[in-house]
PDB file of N, CA and C in Angstrom:
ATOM      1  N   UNK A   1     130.872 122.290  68.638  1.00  0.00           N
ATOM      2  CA  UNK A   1     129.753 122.068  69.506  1.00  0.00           C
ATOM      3  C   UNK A   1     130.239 121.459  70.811  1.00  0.00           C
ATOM      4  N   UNK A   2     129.718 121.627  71.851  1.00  0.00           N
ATOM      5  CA  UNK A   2     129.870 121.456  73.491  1.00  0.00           C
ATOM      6  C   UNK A   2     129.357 119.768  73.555  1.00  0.00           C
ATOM      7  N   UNK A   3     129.714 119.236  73.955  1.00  0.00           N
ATOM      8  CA  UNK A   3     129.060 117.945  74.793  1.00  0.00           C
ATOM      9  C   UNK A   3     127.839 117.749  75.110  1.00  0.00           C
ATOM     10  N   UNK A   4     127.845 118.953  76.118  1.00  0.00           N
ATOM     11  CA  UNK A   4     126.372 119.132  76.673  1.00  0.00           C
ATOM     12  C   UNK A   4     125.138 119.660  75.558  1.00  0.00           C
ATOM     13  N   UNK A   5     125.737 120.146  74.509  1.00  0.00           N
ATOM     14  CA  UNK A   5     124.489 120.215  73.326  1.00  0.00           C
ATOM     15  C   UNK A   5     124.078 119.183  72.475  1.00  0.00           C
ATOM     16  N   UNK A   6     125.576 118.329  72.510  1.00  0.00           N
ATOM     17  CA  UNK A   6     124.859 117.146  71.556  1.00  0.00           C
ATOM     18  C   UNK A   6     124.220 116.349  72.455  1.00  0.00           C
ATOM     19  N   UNK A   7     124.666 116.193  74.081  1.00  0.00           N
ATOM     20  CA  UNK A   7     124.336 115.106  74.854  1.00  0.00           C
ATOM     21  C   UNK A   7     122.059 115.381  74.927  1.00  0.00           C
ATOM     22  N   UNK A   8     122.159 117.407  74.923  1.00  0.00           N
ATOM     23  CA  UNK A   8     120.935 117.294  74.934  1.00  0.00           C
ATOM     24  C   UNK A   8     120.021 116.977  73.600  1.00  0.00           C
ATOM     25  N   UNK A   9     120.502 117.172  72.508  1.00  0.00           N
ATOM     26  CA  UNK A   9     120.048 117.361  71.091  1.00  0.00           C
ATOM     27  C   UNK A   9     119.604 115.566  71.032  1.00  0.00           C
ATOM     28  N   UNK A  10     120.655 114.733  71.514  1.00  0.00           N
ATOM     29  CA  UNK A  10     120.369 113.436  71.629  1.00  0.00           C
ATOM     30  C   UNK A  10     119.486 113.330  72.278  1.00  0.00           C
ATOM     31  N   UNK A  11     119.155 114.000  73.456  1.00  0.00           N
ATOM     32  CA  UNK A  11     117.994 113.338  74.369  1.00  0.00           C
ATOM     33  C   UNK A  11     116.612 113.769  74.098  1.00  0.00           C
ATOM     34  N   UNK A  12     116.805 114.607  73.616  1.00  0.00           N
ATOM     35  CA  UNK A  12     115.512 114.795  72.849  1.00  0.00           C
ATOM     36  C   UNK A  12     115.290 114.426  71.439  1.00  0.00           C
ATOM     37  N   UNK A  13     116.082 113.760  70.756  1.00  0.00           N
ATOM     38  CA  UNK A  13     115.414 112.456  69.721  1.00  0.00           C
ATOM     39  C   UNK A  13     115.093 111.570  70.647  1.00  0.00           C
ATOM     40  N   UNK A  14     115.677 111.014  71.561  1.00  0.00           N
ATOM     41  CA  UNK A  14     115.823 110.043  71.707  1.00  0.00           C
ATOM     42  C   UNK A  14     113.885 109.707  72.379  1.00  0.00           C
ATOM     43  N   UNK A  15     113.726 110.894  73.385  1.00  0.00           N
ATOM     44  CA  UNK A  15     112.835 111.280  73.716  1.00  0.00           C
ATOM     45  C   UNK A  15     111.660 111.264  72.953  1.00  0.00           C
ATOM     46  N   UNK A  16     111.996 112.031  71.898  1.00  0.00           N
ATOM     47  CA  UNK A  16     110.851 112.110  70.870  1.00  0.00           C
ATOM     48  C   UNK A  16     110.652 110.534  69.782  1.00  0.00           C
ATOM     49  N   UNK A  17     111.822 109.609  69.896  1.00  0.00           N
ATOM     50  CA  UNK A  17     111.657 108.756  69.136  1.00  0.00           C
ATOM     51  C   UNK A  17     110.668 107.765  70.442  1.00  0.00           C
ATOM     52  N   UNK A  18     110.693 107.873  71.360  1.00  0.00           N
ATOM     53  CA  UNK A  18     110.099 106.894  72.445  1.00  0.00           C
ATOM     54  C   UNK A  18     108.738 107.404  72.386  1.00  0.00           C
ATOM     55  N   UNK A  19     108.202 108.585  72.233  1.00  0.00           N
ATOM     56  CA  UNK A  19     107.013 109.065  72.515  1.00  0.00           C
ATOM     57  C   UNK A  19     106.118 108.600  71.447  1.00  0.00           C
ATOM     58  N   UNK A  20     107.183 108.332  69.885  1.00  0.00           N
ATOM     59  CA  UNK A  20     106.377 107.825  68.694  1.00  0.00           C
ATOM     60  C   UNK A  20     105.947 106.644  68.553  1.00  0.00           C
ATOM     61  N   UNK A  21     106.956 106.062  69.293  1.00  0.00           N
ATOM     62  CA  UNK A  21     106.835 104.499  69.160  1.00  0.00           C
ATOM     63  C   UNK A  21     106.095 104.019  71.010  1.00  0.00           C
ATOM     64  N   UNK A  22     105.310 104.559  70.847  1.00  0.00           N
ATOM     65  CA  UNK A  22     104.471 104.629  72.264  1.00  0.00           C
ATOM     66  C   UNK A  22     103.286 105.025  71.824  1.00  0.00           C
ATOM     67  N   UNK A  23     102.637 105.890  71.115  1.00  0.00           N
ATOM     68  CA  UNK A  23     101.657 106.490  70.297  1.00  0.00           C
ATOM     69  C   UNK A  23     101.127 105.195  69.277  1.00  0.00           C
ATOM     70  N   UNK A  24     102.091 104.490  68.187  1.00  0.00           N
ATOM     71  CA  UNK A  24     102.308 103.728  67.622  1.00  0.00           C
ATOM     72  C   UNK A  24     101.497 102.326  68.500  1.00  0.00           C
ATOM     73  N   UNK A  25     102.044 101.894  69.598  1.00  0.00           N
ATOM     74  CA  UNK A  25     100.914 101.056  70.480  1.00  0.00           C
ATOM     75  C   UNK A  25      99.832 101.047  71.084  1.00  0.00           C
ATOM     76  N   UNK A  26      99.776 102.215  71.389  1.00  0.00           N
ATOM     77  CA  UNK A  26      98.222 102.303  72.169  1.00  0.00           C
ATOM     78  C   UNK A  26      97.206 102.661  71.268  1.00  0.00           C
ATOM     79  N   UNK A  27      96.192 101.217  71.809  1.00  0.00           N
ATOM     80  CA  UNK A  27      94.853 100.920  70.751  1.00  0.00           C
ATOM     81  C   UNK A  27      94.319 102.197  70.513  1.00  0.00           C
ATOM     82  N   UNK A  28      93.778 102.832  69.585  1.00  0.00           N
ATOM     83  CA  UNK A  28      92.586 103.597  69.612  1.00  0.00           C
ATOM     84  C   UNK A  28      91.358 103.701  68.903  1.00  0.00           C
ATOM     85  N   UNK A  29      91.069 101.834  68.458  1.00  0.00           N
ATOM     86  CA  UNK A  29      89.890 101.368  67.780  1.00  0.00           C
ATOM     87  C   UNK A  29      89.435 100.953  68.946  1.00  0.00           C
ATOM     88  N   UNK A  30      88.062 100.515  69.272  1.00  0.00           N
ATOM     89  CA  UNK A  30      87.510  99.397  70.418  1.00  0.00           C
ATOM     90  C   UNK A  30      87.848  98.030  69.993  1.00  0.00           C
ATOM     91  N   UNK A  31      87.961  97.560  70.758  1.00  0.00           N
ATOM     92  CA  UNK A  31      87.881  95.924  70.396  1.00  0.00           C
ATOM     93  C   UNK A  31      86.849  95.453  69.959  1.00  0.00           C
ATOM     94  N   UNK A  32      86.664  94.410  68.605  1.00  0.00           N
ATOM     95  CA  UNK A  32      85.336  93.426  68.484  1.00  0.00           C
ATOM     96  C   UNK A  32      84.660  93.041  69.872  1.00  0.00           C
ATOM     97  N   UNK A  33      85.667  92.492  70.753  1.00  0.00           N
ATOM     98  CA  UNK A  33      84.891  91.528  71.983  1.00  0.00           C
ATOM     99  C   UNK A  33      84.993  92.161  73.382  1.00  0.00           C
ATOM    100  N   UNK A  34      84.690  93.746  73.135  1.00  0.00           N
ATOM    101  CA  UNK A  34      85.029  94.350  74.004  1.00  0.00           C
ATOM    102  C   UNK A  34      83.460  94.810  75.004  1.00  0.00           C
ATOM    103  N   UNK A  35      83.338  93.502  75.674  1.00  0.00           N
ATOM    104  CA  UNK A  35      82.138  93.679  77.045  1.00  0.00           C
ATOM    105  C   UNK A  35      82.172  94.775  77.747  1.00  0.00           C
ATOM    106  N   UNK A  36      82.789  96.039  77.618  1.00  0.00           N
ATOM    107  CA  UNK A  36      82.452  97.053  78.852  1.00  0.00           C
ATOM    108  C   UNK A  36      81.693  97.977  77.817  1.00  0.00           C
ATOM    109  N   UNK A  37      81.284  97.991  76.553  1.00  0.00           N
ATOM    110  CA  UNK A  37      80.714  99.002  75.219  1.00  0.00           C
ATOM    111  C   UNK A  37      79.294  99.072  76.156  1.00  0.00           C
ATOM    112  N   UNK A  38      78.471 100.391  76.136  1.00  0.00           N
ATOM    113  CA  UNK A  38      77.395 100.327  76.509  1.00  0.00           C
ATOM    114  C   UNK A  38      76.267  99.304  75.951  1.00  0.00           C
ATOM    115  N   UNK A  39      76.460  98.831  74.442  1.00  0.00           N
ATOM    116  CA  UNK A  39      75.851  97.909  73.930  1.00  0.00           C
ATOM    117  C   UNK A  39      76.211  96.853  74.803  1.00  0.00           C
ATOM    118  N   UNK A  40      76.867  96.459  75.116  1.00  0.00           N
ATOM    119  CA  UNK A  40      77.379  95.081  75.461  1.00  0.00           C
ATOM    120  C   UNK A  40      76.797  94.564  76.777  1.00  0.00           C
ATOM    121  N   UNK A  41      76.913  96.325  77.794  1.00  0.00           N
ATOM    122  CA  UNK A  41      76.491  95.978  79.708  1.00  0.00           C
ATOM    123  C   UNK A  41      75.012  96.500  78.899  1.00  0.00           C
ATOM    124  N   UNK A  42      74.450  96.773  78.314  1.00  0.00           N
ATOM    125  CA  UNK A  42      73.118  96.687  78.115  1.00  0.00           C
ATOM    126  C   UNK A  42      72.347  94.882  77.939  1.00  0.00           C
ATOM    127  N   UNK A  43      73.009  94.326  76.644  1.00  0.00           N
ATOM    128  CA  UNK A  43      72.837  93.463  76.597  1.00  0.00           C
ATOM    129  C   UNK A  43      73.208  92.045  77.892  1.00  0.00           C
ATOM    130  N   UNK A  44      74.072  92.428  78.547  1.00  0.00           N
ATOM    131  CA  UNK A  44      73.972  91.404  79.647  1.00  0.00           C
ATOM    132  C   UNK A  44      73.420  91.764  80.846  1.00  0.00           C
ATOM    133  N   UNK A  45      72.552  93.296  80.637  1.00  0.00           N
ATOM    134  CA  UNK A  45      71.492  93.664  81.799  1.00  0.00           C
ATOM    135  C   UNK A  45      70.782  92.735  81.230  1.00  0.00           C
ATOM    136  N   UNK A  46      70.116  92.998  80.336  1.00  0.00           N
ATOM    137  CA  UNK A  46      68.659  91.872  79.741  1.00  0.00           C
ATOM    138  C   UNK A  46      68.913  90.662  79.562  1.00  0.00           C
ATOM    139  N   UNK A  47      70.315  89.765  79.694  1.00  0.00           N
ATOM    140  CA  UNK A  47      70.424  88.555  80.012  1.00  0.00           C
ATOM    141  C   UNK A  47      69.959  88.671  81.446  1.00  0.00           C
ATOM    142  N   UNK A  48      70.461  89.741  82.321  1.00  0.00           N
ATOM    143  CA  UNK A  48      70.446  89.179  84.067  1.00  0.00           C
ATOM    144  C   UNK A  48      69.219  89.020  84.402  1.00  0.00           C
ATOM    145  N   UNK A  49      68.400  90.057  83.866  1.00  0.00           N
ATOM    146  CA  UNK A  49      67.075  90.383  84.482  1.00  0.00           C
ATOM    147  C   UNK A  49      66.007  89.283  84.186  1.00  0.00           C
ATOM    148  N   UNK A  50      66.683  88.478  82.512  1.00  0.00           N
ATOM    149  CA  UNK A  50      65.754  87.424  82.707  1.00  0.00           C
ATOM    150  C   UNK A  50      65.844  86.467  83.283  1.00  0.00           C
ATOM    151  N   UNK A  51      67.259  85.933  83.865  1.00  0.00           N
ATOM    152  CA  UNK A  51      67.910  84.882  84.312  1.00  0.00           C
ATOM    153  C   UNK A  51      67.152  85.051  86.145  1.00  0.00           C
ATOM    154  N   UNK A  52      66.974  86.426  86.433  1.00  0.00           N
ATOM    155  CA  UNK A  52      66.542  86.497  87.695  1.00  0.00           C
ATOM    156  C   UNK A  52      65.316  86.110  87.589  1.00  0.00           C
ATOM    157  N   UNK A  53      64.560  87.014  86.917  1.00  0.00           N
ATOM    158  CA  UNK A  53      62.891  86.445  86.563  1.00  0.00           C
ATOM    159  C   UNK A  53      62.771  85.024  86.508  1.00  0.00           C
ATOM    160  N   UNK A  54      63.436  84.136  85.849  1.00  0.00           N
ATOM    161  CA  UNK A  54      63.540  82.679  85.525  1.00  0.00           C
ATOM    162  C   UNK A  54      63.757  82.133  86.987  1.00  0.00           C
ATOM    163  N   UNK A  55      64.161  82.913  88.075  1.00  0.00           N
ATOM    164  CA  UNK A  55      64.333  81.904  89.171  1.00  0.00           C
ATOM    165  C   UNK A  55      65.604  82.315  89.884  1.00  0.00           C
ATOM    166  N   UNK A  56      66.542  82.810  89.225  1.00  0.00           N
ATOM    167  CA  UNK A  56      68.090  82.630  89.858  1.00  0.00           C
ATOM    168  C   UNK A  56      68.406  84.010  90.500  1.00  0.00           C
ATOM    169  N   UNK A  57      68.440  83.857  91.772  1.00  0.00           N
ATOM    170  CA  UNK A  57      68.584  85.125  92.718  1.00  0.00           C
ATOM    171  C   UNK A  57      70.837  84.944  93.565  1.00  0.00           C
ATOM    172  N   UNK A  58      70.642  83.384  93.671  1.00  0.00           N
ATOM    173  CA  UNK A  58      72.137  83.102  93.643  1.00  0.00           C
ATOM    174  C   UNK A  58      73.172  83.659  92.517  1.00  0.00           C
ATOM    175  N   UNK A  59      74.295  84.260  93.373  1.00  0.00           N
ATOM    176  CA  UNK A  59      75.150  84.757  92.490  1.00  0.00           C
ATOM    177  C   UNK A  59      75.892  83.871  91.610  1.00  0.00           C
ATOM    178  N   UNK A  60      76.127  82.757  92.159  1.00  0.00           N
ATOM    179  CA  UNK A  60      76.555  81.549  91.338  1.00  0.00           C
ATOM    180  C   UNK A  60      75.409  80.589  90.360  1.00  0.00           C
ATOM    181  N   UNK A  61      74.458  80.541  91.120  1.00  0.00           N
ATOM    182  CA  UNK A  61      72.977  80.113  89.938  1.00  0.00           C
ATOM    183  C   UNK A  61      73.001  81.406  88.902  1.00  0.00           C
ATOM    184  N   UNK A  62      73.329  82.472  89.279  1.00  0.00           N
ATOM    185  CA  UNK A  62      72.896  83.792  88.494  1.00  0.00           C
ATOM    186  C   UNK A  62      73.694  83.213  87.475  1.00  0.00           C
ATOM    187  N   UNK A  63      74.884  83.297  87.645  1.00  0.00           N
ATOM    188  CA  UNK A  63      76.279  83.598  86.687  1.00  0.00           C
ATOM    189  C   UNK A  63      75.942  82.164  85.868  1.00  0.00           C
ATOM    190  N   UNK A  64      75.827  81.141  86.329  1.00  0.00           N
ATOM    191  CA  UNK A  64      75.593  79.834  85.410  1.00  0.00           C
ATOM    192  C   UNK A  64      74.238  80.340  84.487  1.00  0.00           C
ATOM    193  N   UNK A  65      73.314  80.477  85.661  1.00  0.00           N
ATOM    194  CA  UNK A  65      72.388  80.531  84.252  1.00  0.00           C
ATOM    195  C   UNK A  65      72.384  81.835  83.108  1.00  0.00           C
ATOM    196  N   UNK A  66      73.057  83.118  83.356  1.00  0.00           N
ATOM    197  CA  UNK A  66      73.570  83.672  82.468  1.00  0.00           C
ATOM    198  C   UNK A  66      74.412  82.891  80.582  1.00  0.00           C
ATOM    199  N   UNK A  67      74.940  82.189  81.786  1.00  0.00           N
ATOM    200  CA  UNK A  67      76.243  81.689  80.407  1.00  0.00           C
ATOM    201  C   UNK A  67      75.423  80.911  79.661  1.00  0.00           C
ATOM    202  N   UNK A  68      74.297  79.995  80.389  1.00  0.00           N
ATOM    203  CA  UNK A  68      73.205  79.030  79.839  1.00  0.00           C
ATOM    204  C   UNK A  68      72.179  79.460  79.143  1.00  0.00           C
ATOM    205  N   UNK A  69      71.994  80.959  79.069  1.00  0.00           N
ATOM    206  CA  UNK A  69      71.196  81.402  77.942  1.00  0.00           C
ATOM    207  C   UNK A  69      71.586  82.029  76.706  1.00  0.00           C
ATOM    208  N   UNK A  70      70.325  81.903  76.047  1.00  0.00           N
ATOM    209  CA  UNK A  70      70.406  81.507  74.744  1.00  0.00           C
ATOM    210  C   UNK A  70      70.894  83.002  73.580  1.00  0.00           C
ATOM    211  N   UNK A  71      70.787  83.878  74.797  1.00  0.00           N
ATOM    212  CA  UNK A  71      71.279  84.991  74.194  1.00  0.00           C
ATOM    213  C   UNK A  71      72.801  85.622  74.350  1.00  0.00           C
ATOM    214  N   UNK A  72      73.433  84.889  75.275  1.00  0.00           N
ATOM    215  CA  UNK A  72      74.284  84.969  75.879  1.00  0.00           C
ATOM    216  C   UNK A  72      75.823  84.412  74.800  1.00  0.00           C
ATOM    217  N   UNK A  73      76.660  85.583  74.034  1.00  0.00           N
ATOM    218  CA  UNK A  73      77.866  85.008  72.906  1.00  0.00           C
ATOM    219  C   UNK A  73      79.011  84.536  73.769  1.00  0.00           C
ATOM    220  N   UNK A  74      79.416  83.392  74.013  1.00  0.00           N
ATOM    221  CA  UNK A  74      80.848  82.891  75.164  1.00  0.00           C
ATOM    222  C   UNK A  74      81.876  83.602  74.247  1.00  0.00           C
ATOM    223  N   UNK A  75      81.874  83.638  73.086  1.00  0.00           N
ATOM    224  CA  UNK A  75      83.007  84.068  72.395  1.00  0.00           C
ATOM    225  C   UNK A  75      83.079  85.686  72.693  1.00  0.00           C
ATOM    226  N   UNK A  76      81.903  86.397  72.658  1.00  0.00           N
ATOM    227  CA  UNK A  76      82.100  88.213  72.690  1.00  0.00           C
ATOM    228  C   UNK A  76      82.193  88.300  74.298  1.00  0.00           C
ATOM    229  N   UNK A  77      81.380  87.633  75.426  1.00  0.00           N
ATOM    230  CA  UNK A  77      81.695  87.487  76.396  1.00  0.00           C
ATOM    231  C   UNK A  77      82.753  86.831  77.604  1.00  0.00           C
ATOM    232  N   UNK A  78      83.934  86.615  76.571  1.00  0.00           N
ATOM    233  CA  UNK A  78      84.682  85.261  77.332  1.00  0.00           C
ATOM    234  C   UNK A  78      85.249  86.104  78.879  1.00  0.00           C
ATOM    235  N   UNK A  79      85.512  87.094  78.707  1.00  0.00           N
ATOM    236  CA  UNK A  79      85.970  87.808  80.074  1.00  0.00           C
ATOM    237  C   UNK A  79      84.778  87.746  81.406  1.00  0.00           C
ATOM    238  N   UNK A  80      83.552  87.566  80.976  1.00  0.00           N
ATOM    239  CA  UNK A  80      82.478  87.354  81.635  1.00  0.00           C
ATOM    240  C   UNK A  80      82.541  86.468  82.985  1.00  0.00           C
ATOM    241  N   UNK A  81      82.834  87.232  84.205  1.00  0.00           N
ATOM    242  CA  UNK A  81      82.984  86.223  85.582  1.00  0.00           C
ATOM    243  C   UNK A  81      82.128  86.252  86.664  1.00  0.00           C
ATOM    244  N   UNK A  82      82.309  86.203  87.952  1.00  0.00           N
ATOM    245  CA  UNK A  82      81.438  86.562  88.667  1.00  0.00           C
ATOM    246  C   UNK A  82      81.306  87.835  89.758  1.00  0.00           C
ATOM    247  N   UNK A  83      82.709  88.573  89.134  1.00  0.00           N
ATOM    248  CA  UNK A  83      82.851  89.651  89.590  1.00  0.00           C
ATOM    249  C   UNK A  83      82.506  90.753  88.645  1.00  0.00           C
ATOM    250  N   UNK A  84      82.522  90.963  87.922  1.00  0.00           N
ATOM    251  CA  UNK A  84      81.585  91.503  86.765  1.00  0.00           C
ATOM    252  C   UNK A  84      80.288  91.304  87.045  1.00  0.00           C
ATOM    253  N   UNK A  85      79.726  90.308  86.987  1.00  0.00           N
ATOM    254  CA  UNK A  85      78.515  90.165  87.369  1.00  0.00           C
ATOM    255  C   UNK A  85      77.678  90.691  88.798  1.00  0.00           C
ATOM    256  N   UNK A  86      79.014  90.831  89.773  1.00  0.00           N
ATOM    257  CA  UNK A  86      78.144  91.419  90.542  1.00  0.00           C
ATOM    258  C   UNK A  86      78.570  92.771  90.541  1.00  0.00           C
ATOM    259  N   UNK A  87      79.257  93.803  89.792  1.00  0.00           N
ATOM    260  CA  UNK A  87      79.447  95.033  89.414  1.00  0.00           C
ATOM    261  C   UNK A  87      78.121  95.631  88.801  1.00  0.00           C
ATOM    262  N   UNK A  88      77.664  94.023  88.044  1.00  0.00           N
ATOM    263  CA  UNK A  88      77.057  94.354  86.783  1.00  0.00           C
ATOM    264  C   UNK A  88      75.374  94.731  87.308  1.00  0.00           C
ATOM    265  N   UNK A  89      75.396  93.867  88.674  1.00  0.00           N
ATOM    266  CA  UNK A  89      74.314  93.705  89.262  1.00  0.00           C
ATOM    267  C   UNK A  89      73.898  95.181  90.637  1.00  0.00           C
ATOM    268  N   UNK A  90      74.908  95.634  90.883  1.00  0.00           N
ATOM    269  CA  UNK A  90      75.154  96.672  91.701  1.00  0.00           C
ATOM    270  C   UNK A  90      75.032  97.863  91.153  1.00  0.00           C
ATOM    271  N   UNK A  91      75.604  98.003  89.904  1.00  0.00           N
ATOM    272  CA  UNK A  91      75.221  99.267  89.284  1.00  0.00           C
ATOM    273  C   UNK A  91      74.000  99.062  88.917  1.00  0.00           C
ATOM    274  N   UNK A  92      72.878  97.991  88.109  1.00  0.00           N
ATOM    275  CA  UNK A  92      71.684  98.093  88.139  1.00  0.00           C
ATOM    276  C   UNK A  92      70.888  98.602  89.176  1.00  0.00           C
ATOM    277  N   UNK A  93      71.198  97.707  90.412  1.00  0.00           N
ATOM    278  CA  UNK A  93      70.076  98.053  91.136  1.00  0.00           C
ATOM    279  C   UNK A  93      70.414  99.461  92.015  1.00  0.00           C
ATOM    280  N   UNK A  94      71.355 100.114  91.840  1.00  0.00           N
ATOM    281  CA  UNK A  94      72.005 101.821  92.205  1.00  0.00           C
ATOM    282  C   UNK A  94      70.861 102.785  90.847  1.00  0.00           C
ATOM    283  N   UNK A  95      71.449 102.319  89.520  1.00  0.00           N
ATOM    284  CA  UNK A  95      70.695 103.451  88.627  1.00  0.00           C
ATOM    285  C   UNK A  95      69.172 103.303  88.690  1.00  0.00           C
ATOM    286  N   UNK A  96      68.578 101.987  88.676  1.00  0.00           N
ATOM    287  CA  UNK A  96      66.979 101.982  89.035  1.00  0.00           C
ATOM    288  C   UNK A  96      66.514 101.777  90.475  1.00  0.00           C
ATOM    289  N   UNK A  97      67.752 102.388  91.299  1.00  0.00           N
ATOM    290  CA  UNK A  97      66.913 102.618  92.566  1.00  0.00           C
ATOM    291  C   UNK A  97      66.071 101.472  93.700  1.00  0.00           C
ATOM    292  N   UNK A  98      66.677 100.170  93.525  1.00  0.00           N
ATOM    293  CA  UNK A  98      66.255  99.427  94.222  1.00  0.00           C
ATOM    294  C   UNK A  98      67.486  99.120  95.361  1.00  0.00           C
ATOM    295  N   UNK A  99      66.473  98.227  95.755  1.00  0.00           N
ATOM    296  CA  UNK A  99      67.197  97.658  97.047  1.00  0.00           C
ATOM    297  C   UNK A  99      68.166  96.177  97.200  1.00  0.00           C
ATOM    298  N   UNK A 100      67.455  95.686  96.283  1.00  0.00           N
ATOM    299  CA  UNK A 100      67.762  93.849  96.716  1.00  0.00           C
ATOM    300  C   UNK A 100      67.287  92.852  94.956  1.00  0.00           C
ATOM    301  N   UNK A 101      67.563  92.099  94.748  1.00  0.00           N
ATOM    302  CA  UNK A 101      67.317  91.285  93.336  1.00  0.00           C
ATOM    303  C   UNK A 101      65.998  90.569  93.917  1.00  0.00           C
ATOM    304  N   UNK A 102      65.220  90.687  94.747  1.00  0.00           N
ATOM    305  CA  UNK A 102      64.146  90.090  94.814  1.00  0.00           C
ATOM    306  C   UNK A 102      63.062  91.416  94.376  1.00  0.00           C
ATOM    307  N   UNK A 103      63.159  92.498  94.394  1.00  0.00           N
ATOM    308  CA  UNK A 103      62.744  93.750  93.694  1.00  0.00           C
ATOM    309  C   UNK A 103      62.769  93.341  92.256  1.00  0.00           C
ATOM    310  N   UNK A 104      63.771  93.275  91.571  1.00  0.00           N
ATOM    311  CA  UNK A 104      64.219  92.779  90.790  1.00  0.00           C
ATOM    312  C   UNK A 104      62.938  91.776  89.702  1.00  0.00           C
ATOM    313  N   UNK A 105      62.912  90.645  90.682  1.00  0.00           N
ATOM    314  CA  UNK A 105      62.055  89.729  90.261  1.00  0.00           C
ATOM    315  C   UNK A 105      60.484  90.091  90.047  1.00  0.00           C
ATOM    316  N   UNK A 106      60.137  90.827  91.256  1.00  0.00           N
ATOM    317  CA  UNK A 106      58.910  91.689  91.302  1.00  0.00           C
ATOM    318  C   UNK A 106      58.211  91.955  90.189  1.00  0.00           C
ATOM    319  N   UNK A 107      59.471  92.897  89.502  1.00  0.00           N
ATOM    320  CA  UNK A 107      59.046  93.893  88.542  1.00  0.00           C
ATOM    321  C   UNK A 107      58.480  93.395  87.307  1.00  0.00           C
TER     322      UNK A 107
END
């Protein structure tokens, strides 16, 4: 055998042993505490919307009084910040078509 056949015969185990043990790491369950699940941005729409109704139109009053309610898990939510929150708040008021979180309160 040539050099160049074992050198390639090697590189493609070697190749194929990297691709397994790469397959082997990447998750493909969801996470328990995984906040981006549609359950999850559902459930911290209906935290926001009441936290707004309750009074809090500040993004920083928002985000406190979020964490301060009673529906609100710190443990399933710990990634929960205030940039999320205003993702969280931007895509709301984009899919129902408003303008401003005082709409919001309106409703």
């Amino acid at each position: 055998m040539k050099l160049e056949t074992i050198m390639m015969i090697a590189f493609i185990l070697g190749l194929i042993l990297m691709m397994w043990k790469l397959y082997v790491f990447i998750p493909t369950k969801p996470l328990k505490d995984d906040d981006r699940t549609p359950e999850a941005t559902q459930k911290l729409e209906e935290i926001m919307v009441a936290c707004i109704k309750a009074g809090d139109t500040d993004i920083k009053k928002l985000f406190l009084a979020m964490q301060a309610h009673e529906k609100f898990d710190k443990e399933h939510f710990w990634r929960f910040n205030e940039n999320r929150l205003r993702h969280l708040l931007d895509d709301y008021l984009f899919r129902k078509k408003l303008n401003s979180v005082e709409e919001i309160r309106s409703k």
